[in-house]
C-alpha atoms as a PDB file:
ATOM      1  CA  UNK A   1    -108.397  58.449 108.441  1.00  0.00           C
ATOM      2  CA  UNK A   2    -111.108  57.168 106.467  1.00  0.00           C
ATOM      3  CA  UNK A   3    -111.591  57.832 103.243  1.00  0.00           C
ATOM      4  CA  UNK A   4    -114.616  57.287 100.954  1.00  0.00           C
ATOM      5  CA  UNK A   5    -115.408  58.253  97.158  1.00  0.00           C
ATOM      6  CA  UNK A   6    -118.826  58.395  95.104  1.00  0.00           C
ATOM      7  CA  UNK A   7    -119.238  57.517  91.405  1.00  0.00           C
ATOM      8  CA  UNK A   8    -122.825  58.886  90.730  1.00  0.00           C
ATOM      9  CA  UNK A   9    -123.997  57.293  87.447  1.00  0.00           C
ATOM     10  CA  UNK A  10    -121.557  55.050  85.940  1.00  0.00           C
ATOM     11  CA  UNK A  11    -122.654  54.369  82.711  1.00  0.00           C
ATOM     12  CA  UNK A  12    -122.287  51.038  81.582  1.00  0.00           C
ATOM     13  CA  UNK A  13    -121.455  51.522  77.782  1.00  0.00           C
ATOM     14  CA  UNK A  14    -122.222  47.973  76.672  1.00  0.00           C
ATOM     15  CA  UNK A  15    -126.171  46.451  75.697  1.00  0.00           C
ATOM     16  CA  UNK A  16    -127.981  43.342  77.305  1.00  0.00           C
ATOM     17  CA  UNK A  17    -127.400  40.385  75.838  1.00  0.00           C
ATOM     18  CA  UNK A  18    -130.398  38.449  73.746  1.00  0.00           C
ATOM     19  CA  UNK A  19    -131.335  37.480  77.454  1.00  0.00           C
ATOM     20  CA  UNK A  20    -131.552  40.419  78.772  1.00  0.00           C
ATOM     21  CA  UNK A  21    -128.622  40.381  80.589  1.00  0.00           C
ATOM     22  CA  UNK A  22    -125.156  42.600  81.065  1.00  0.00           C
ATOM     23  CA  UNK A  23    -121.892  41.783  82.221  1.00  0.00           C
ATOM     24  CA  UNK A  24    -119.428  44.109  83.468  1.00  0.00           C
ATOM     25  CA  UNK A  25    -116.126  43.597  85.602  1.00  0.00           C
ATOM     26  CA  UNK A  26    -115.094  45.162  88.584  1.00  0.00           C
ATOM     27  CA  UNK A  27    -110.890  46.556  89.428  1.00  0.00           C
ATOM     28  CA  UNK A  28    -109.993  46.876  92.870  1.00  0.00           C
ATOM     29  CA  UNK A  29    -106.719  48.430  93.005  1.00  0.00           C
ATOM     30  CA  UNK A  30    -103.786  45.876  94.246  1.00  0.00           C
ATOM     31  CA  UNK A  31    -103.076  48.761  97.044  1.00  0.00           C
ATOM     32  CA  UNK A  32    -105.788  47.863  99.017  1.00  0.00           C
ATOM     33  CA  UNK A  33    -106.050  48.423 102.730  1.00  0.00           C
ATOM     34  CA  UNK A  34    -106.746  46.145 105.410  1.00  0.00           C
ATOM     35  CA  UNK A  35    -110.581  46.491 105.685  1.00  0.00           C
ATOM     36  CA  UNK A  36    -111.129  48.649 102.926  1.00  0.00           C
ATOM     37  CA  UNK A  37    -113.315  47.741 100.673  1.00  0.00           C
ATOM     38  CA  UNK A  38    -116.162  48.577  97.353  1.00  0.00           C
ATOM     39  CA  UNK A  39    -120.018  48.194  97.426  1.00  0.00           C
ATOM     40  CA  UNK A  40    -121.735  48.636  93.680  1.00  0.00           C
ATOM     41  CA  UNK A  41    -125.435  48.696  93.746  1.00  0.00           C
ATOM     42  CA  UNK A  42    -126.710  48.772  90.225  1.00  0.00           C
ATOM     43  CA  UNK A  43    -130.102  50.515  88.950  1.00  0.00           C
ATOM     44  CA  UNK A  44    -131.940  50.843  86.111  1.00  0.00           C
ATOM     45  CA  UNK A  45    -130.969  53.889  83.638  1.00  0.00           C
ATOM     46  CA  UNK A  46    -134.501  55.748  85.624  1.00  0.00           C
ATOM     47  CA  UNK A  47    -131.310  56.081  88.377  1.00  0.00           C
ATOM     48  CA  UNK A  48    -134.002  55.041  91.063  1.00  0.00           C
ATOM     49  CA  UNK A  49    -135.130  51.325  90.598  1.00  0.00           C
ATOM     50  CA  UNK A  50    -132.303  48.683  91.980  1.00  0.00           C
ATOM     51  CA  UNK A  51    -130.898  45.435  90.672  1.00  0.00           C
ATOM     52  CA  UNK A  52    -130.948  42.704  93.424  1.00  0.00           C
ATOM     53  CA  UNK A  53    -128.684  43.722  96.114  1.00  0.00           C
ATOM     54  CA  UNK A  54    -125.449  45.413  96.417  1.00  0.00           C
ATOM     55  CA  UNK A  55    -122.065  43.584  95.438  1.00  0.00           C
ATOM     56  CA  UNK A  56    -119.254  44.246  98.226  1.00  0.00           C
ATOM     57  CA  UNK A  57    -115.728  43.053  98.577  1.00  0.00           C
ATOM     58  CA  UNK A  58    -114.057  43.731 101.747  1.00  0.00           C
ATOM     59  CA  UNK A  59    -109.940  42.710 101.977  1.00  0.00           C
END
């Protein structure tokens, strides 16, 4: 059975850097599944406009 889970609107709670720029880390639980995996697409706070391309990690 597949299963798959939504976070709508994580909120980063940390501020750009004096570049402009945010850093924020990723946990994939050490009880991963063969061929499961995460895809985080991030957007600007208007919820709408995206950043680049989504980051995925497949095991």
């Amino acid at each position: 059975m597949a299963y798959a889970a939504t976070a709508a609107a994580a909120a980063l709670t940390t501020t750009t850097d004096e570049n402009g720029v945010v850093t924020f880390e990723i946990e994939v639980p050490a009880l991963v599944d063969e061929n499961d995996g995460v895809s985080v697409q991030v957007t600007l706070n208007n919820g709408e406009t995206k950043v680049g391309e989504a980051i995925e990690y497949t095991k």
